[in-house]
C-alpha atoms as a PDB file:
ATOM      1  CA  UNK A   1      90.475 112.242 107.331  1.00  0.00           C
ATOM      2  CA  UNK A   2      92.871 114.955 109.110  1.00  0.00           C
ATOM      3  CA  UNK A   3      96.114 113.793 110.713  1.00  0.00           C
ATOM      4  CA  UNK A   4      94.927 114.367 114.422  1.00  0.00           C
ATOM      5  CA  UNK A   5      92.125 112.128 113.052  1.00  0.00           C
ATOM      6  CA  UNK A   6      93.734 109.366 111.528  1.00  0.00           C
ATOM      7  CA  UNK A   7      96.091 109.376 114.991  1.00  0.00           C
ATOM      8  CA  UNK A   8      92.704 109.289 117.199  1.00  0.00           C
ATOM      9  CA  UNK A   9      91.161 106.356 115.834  1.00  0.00           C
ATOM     10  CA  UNK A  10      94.629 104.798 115.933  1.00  0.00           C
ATOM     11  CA  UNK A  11      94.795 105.387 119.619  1.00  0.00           C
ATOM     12  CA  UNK A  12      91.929 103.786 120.055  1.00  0.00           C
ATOM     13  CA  UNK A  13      92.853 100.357 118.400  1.00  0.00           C
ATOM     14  CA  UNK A  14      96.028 100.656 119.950  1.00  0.00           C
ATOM     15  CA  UNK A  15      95.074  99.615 123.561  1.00  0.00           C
ATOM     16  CA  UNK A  16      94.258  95.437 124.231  1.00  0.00           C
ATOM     17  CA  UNK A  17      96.581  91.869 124.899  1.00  0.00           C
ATOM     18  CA  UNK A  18      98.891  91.385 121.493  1.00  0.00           C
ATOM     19  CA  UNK A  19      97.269  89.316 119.644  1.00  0.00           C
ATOM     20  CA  UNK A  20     100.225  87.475 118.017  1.00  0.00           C
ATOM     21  CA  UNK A  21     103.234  85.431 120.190  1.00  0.00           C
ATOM     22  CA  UNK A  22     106.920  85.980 119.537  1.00  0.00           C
ATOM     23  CA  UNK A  23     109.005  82.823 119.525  1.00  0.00           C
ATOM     24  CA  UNK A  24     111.316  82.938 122.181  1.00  0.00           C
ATOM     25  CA  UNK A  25     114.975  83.391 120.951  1.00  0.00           C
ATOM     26  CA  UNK A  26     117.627  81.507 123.371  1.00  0.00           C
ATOM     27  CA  UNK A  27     119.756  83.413 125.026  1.00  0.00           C
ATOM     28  CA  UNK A  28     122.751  81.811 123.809  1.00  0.00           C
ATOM     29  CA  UNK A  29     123.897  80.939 119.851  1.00  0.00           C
ATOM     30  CA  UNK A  30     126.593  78.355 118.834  1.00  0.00           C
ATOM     31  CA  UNK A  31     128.574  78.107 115.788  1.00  0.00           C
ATOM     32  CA  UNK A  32     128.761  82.121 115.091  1.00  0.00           C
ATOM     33  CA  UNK A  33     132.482  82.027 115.724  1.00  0.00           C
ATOM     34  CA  UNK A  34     133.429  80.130 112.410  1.00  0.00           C
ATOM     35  CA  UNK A  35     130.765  82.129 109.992  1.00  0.00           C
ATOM     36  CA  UNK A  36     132.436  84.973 108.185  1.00  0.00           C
ATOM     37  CA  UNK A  37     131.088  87.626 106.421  1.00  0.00           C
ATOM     38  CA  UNK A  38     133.624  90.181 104.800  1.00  0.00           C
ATOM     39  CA  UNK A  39     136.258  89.163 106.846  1.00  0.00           C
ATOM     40  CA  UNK A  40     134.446  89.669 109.864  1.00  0.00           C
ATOM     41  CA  UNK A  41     132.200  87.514 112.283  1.00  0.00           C
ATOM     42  CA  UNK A  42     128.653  86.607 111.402  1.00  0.00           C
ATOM     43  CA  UNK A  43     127.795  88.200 114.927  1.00  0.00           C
ATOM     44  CA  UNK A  44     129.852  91.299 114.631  1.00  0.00           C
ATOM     45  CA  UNK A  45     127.854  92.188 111.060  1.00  0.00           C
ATOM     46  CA  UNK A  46     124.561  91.424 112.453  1.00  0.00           C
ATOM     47  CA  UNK A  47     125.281  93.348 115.189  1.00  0.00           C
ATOM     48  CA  UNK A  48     126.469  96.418 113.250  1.00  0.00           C
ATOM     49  CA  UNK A  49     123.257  96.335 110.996  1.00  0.00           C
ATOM     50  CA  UNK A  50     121.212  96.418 114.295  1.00  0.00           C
ATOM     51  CA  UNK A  51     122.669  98.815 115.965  1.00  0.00           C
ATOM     52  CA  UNK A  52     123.659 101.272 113.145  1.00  0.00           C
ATOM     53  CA  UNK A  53     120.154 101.569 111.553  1.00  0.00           C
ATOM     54  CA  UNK A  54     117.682 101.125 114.116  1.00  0.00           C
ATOM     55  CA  UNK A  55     116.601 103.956 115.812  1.00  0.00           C
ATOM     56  CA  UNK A  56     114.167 103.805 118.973  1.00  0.00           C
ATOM     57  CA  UNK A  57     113.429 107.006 121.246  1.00  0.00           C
ATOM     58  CA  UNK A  58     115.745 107.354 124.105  1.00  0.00           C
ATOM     59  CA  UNK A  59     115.567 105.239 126.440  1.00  0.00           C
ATOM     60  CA  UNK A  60     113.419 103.107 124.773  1.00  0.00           C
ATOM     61  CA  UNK A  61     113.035  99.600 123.618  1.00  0.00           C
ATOM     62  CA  UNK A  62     113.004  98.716 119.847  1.00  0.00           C
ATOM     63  CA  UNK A  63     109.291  98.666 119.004  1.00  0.00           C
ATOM     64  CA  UNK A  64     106.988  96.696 116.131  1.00  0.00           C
ATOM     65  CA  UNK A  65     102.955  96.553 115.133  1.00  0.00           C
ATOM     66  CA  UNK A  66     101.371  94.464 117.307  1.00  0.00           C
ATOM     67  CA  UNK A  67      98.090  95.439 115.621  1.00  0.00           C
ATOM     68  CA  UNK A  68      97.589  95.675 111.793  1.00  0.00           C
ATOM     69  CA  UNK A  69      99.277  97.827 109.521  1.00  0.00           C
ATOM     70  CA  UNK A  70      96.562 100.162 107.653  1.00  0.00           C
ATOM     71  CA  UNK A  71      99.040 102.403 105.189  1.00  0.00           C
ATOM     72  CA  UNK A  72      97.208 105.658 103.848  1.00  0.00           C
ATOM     73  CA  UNK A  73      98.600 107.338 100.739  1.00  0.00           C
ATOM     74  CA  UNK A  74      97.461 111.576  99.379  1.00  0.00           C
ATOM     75  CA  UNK A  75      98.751 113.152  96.119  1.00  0.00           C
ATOM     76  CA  UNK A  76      99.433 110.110  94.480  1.00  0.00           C
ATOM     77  CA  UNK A  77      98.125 108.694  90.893  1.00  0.00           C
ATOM     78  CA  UNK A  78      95.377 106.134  92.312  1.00  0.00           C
ATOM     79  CA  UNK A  79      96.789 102.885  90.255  1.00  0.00           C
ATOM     80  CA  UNK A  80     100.640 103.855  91.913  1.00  0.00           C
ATOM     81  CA  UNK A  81      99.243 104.561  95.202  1.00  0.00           C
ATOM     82  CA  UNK A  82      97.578 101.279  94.888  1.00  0.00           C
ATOM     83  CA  UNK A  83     101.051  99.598  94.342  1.00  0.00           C
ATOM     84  CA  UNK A  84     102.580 100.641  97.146  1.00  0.00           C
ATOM     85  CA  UNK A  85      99.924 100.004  99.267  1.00  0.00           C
ATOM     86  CA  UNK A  86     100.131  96.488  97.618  1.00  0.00           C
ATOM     87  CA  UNK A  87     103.918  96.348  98.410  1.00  0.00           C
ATOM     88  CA  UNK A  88     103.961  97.467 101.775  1.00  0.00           C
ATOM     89  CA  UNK A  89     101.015  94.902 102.946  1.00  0.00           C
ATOM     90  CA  UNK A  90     103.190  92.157 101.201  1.00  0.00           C
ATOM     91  CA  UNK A  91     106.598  93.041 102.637  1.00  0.00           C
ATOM     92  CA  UNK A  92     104.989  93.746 106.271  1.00  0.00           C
ATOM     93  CA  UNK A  93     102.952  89.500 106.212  1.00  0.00           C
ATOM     94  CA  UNK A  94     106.415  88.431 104.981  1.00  0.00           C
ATOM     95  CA  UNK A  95     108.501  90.530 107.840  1.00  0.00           C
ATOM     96  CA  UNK A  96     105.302  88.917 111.009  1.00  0.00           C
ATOM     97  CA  UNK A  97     103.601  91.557 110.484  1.00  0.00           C
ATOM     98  CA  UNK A  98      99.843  92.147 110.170  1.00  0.00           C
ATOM     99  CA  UNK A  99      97.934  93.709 107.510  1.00  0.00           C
ATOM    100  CA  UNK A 100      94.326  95.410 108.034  1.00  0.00           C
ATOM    101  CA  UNK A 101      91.457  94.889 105.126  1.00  0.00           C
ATOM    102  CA  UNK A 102      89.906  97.451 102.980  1.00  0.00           C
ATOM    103  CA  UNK A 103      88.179 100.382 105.004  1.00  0.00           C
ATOM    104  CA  UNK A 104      90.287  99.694 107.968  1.00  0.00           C
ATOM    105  CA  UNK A 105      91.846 103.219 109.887  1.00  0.00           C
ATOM    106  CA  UNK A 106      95.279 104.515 108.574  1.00  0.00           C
ATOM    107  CA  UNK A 107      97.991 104.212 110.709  1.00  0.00           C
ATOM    108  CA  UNK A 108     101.062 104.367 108.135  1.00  0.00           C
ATOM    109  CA  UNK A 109     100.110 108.075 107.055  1.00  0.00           C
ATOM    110  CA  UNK A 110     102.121 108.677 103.292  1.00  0.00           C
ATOM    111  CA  UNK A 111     102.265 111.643 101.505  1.00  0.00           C
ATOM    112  CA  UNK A 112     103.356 112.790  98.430  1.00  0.00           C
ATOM    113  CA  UNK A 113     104.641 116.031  97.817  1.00  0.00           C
ATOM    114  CA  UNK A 114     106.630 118.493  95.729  1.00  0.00           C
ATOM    115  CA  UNK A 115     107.538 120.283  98.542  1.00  0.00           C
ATOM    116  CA  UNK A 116     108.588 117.979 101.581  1.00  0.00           C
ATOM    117  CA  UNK A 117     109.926 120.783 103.954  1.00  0.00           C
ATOM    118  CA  UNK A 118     107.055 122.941 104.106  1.00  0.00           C
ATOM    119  CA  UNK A 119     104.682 120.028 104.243  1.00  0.00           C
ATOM    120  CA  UNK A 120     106.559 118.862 107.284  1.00  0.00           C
ATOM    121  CA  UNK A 121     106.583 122.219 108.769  1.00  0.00           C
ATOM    122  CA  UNK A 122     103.111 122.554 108.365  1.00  0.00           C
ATOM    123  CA  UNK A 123     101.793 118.887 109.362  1.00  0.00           C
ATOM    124  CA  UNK A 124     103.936 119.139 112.842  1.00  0.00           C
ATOM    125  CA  UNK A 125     102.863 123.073 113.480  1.00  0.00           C
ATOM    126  CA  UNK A 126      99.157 121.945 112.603  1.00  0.00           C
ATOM    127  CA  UNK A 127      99.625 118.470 114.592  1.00  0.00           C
ATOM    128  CA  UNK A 128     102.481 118.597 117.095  1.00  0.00           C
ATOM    129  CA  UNK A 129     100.560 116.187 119.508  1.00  0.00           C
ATOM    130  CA  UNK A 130     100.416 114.100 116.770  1.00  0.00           C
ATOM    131  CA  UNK A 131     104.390 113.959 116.249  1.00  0.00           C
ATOM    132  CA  UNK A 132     105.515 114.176 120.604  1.00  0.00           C
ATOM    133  CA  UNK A 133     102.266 112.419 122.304  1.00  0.00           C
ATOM    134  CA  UNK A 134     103.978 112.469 125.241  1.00  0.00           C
ATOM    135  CA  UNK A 135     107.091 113.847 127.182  1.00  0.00           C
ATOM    136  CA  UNK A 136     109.542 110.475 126.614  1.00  0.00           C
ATOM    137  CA  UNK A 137     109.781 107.693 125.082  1.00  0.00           C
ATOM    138  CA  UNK A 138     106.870 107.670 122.498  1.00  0.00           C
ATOM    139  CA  UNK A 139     108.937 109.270 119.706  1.00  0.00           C
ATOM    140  CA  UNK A 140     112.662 111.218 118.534  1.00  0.00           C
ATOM    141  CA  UNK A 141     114.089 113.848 120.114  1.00  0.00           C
ATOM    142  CA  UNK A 142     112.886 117.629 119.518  1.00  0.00           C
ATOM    143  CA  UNK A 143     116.567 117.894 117.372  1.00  0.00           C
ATOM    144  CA  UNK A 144     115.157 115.263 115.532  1.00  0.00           C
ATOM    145  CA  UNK A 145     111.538 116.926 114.979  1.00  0.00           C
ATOM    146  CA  UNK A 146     113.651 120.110 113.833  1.00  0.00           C
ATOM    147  CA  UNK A 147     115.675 117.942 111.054  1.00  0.00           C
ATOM    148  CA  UNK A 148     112.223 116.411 110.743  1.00  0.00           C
ATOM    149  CA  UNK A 149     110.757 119.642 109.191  1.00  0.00           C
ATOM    150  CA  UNK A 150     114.261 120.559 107.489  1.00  0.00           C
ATOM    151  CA  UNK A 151     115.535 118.085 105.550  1.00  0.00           C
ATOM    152  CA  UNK A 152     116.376 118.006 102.083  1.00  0.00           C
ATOM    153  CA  UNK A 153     116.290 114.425 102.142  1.00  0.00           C
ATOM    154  CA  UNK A 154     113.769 112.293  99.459  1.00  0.00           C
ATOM    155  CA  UNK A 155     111.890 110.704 102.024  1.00  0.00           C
ATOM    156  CA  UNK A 156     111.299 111.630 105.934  1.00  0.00           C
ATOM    157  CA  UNK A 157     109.488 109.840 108.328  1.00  0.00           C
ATOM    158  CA  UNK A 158     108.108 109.977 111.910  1.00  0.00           C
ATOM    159  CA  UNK A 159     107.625 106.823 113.873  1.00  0.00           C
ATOM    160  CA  UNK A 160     105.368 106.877 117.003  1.00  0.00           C
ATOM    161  CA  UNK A 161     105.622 103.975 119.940  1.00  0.00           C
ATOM    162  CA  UNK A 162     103.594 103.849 122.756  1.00  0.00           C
ATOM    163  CA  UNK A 163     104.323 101.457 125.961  1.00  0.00           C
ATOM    164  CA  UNK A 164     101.829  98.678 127.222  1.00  0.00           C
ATOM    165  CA  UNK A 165     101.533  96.837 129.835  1.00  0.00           C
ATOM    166  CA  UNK A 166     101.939  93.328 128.165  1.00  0.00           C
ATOM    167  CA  UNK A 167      99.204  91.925 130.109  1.00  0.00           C
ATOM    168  CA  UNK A 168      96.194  93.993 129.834  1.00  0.00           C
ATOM    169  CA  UNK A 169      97.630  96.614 126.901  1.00  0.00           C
ATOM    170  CA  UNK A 170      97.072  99.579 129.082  1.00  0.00           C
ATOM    171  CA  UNK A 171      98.637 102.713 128.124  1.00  0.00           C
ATOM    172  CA  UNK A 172     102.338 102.365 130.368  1.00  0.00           C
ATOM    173  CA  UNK A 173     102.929 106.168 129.915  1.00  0.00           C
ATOM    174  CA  UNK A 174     101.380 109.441 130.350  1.00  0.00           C
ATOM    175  CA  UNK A 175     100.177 111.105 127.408  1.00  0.00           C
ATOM    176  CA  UNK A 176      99.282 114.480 126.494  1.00  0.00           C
ATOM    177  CA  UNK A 177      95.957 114.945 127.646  1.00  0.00           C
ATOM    178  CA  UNK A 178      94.398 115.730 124.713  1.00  0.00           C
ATOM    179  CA  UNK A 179      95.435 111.943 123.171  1.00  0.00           C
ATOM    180  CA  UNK A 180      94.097 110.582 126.082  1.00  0.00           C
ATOM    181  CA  UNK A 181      91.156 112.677 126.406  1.00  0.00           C
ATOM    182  CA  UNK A 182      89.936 114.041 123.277  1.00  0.00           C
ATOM    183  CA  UNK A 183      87.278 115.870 125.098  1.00  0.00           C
ATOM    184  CA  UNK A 184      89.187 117.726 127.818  1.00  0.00           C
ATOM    185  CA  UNK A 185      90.546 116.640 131.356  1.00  0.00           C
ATOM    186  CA  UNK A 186      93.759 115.977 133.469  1.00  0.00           C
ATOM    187  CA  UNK A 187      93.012 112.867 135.126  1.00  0.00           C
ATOM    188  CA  UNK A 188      96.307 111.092 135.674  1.00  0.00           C
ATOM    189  CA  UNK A 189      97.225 107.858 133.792  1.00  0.00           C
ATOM    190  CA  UNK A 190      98.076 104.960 137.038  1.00  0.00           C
ATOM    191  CA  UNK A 191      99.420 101.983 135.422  1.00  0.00           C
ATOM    192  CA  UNK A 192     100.026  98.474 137.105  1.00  0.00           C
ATOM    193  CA  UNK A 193     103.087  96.927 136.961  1.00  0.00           C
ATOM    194  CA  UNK A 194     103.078  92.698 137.800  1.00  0.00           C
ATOM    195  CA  UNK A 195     105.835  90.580 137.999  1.00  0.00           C
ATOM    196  CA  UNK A 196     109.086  92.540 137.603  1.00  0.00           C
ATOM    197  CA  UNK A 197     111.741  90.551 136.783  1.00  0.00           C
ATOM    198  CA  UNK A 198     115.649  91.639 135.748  1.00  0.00           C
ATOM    199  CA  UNK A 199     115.099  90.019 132.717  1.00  0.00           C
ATOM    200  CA  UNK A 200     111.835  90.329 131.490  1.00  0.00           C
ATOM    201  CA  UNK A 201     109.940  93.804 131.630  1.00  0.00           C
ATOM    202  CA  UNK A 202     106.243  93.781 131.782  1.00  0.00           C
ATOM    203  CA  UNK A 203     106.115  96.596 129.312  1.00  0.00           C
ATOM    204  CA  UNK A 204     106.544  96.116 125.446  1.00  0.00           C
ATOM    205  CA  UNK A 205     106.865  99.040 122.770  1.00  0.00           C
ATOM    206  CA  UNK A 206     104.034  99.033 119.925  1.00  0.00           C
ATOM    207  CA  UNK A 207     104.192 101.036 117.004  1.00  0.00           C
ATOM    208  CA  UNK A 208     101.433 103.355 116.939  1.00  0.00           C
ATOM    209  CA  UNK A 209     101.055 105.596 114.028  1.00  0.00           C
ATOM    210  CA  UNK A 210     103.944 106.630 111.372  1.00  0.00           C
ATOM    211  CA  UNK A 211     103.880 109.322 109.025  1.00  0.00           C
ATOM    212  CA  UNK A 212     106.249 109.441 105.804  1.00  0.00           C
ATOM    213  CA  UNK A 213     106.715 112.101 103.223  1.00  0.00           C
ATOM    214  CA  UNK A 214     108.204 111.836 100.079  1.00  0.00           C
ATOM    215  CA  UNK A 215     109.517 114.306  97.933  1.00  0.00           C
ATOM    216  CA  UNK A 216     108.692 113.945  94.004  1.00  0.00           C
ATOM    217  CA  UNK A 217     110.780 116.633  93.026  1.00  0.00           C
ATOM    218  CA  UNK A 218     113.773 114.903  94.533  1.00  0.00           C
ATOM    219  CA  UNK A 219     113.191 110.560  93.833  1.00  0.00           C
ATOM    220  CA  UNK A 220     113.439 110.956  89.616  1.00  0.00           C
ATOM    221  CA  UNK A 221     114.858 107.934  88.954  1.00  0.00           C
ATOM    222  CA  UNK A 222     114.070 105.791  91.460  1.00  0.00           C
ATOM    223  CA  UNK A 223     112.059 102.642  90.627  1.00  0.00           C
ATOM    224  CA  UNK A 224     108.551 102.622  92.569  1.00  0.00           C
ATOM    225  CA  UNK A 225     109.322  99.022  93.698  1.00  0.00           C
ATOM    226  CA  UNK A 226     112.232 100.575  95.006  1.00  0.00           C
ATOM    227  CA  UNK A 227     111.005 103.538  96.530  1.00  0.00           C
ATOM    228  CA  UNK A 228     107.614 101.005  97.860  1.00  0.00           C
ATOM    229  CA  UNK A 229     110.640  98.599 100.042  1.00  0.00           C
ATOM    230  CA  UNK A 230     112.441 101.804 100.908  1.00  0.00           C
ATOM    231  CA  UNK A 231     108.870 103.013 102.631  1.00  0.00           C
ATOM    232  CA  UNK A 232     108.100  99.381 103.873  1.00  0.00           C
ATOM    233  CA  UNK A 233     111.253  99.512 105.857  1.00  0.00           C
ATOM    234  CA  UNK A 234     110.488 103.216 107.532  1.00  0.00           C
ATOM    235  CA  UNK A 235     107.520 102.056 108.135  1.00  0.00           C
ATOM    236  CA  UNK A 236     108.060  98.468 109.741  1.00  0.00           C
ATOM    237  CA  UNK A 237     110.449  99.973 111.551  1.00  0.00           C
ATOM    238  CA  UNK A 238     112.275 102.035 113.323  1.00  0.00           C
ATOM    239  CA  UNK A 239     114.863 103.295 110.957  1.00  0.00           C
ATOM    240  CA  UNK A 240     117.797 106.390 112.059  1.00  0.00           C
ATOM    241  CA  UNK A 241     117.536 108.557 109.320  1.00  0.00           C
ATOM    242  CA  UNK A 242     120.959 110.088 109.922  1.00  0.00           C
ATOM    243  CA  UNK A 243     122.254 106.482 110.242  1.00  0.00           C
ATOM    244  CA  UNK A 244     126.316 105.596 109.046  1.00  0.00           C
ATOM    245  CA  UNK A 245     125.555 103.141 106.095  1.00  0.00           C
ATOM    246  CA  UNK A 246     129.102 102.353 105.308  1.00  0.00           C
ATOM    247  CA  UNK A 247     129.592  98.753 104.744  1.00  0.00           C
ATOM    248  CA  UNK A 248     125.840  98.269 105.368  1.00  0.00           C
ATOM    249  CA  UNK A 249     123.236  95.944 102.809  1.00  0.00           C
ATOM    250  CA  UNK A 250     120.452  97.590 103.263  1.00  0.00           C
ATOM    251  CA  UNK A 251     117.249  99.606 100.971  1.00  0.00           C
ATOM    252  CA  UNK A 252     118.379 102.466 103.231  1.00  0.00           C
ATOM    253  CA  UNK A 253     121.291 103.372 101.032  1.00  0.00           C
ATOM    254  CA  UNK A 254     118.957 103.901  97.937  1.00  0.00           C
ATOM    255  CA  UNK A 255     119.786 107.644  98.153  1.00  0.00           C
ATOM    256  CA  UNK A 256     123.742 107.202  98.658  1.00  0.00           C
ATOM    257  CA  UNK A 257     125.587 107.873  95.624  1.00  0.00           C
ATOM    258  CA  UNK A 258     126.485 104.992  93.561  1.00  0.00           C
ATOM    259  CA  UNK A 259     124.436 102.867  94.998  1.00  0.00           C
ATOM    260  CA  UNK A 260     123.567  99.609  93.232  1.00  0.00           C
ATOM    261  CA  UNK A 261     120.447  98.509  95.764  1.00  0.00           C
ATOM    262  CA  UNK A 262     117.325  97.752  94.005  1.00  0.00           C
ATOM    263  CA  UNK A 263     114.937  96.383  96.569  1.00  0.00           C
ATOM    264  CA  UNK A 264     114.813  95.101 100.522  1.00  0.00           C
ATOM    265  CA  UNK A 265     118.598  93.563 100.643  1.00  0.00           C
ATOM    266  CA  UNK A 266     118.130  90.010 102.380  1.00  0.00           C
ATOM    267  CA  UNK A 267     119.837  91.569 105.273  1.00  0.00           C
ATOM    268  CA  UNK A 268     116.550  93.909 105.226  1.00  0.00           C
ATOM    269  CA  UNK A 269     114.370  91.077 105.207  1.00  0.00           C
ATOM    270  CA  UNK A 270     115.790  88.940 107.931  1.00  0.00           C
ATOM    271  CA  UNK A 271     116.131  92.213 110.165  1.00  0.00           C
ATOM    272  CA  UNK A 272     112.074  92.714 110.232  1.00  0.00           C
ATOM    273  CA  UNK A 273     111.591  89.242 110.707  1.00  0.00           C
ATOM    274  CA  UNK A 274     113.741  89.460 113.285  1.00  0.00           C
ATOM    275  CA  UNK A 275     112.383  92.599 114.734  1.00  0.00           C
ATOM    276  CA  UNK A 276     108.977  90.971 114.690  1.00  0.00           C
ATOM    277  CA  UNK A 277     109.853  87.154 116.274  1.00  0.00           C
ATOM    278  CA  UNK A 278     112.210  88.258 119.076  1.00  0.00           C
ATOM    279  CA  UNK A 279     110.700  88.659 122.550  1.00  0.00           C
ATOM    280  CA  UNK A 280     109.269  92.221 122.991  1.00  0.00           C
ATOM    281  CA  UNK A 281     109.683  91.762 126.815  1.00  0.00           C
ATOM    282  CA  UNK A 282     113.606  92.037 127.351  1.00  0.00           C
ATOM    283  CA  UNK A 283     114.429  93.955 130.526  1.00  0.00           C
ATOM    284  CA  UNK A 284     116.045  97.178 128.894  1.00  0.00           C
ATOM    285  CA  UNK A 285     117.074  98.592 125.879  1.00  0.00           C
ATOM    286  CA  UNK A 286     120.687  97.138 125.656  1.00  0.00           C
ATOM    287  CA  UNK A 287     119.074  93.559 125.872  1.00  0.00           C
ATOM    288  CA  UNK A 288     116.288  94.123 123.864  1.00  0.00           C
ATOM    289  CA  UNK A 289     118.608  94.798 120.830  1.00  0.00           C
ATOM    290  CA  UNK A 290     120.381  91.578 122.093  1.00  0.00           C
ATOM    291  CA  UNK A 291     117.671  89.605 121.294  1.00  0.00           C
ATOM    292  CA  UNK A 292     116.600  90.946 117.682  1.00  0.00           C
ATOM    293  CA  UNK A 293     120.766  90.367 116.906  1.00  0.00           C
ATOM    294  CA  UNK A 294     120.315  86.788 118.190  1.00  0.00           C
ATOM    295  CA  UNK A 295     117.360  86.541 116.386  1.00  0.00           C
ATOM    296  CA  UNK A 296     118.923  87.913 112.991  1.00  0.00           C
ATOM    297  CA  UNK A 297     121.909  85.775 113.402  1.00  0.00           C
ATOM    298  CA  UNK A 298     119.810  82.508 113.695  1.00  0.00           C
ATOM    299  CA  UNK A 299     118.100  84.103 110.174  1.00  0.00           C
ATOM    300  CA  UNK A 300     121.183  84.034 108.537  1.00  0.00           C
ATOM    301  CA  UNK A 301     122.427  81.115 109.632  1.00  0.00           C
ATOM    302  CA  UNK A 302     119.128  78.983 108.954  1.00  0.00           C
ATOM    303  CA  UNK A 303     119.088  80.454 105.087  1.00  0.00           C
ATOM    304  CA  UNK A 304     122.491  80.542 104.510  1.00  0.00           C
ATOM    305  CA  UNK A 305     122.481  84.077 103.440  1.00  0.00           C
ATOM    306  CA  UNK A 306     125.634  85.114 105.226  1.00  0.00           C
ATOM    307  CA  UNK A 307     127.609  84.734 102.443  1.00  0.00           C
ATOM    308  CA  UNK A 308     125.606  86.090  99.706  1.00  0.00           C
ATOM    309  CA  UNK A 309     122.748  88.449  98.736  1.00  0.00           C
ATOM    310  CA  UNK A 310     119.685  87.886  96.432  1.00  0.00           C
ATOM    311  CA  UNK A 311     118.953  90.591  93.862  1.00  0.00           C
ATOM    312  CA  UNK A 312     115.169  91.684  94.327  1.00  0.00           C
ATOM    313  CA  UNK A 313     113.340  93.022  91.146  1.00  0.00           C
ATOM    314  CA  UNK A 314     111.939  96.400  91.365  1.00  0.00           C
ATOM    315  CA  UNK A 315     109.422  96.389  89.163  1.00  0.00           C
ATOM    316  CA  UNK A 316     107.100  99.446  88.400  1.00  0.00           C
ATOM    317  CA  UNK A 317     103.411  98.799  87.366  1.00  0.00           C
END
């Protein structure tokens, strides 16, 4: 299946009510004040990690799958494709998450690759609709497409969220007409907006397609448990590639020299389960990263993590 394909027939599952509830996060948390991580507040940290690594479009809200995860992987040994697949689909049910069965329509698109830059330059020149579906708030910036194609990173990735309406899943943007209507036409998207409220929005952001490539030449070394979490967590969500790690526990520093981490960091963990409880329906941006820090504090608090961090095992098959 092409690209432009595999993005279609996402499209098309993408539209319809969420199927799963987030637990409603109160707006207010007690006893953060005396927790201390590092020297610093429990809600200073958890408000860091948030805001440091994640990494919506402008002007956009922070955005999860609402429908199943289906990852795809090309140019990979079938038994270690299979792995990753395996890993993925476990970290995504433990992060709230949902994981489509055998057959289903990819819509985490992973290559493999011993040349990452020209396969990026050649996936967006032969799919650009596929990478900026629509004028704003769907994807990065064009800067970001252009480091997109030019890194010399390990792994890149491209994250795609489309707004719904939260009540009937209708489309809350206009697309590119060729996404909307594969077959031609220019009639214009009109989309209902009920009950407004300064808090609540009646749009939320889904995840609609993401597309990750990783660069053999350049991840010698690097366990494929580890490598599998790094994915999960580009994949699950969305992660700045460009993002300050400093002081950070976190899979995303697996490429930072001297770094020890092995695995999704607990920090990691209780971020996507964060991600994927808090309310998807805050008024703006601003709050909606309010709530998944509330949310992540209450994590740490509830496990008693604050204070330490689990090794994970990164076993290879």
């Amino acid at each position: 299946m092409s690209i432009i394909a595999a993005i279609w027939a996402s499209m098309s599952l993408l539209t319809g009510p969420e199927t799963t509830m987030a637990q409603e996060v109160p707006d207010d948390v007690t006893a953060v004040e005396e927790v201390i991580v590092d020297g610093r507040r429990l809600e200073e940290v958890a408000r860091s990690y948030v805001e440091r690594l994640s990494y919506p479009p402008p002007g956009a809200r922070l955005a999860r799958w609402s429908r199943p995860i289906c990852p795809s992987i090309a140019n990979m040994r079938p038994e270690l494709a299979q792995f990753v697949i395996d890993r993925i689909a476990v970290n995504a049910l433990e992060a709230g998450a949902d994981v489509a069965g055998p057959g289903c329509k990819p819509n985490v698109i992973i290559f493999a690759t011993s040349d990452g830059r020209s396969l990026a330059r050649r996936l967006v020149s032969e799919n650009r609709l596929g990478f900026r579906p629509a004028m704003q708030h769907t994807n990065p910036s064009r800067v970001a497409l252009r480091e997109f194609q030019n890194s010399e990173k390990p792994v890149r990735w491209w994250n795609v969220a489309i707004p719904l309406e939260i009540s009937s899943g209708e489309i809350a943007t206009r697309l590119h007409g060729d996404l909307i209507y594969p077959d031609g036409g220019n009639v214009p998207v009109a989309v209902k907006v009920r009950d407004a409220s300064k808090l609540r929005s009646n749009v939320r952001y889904d995840m609609a397609w993401t597309i990750v490539i990783v660069d053999l030449n350049k991840t010698d070394g690097v366990a494929l448990g580890s490598l599998a979490d790094y994915m999960s967590m580009v994949s699950l969500s969305q992660m700045d590639p460009e993002a300050d790690l400093t002081g950070q526990q976190t899979i995303m520093a697996l490429f930072s020299p001297d770094s020890e981490v092995g695995g999704l960091t607990t920090w990691d963990q209780d971020y996507l389960k964060a991600l994927y409880s808090a309310p998807p329906d805050r008024a703006d941006p601003r709050r909606q990263v309010d709530a998944v820090t509330r949310s992540l504090i209450q994590r740490r608090l509830a496990d008693g993590a604050h204070d330490r961090e689990r090794p994970r095992v990164s076993e290879r098959p």
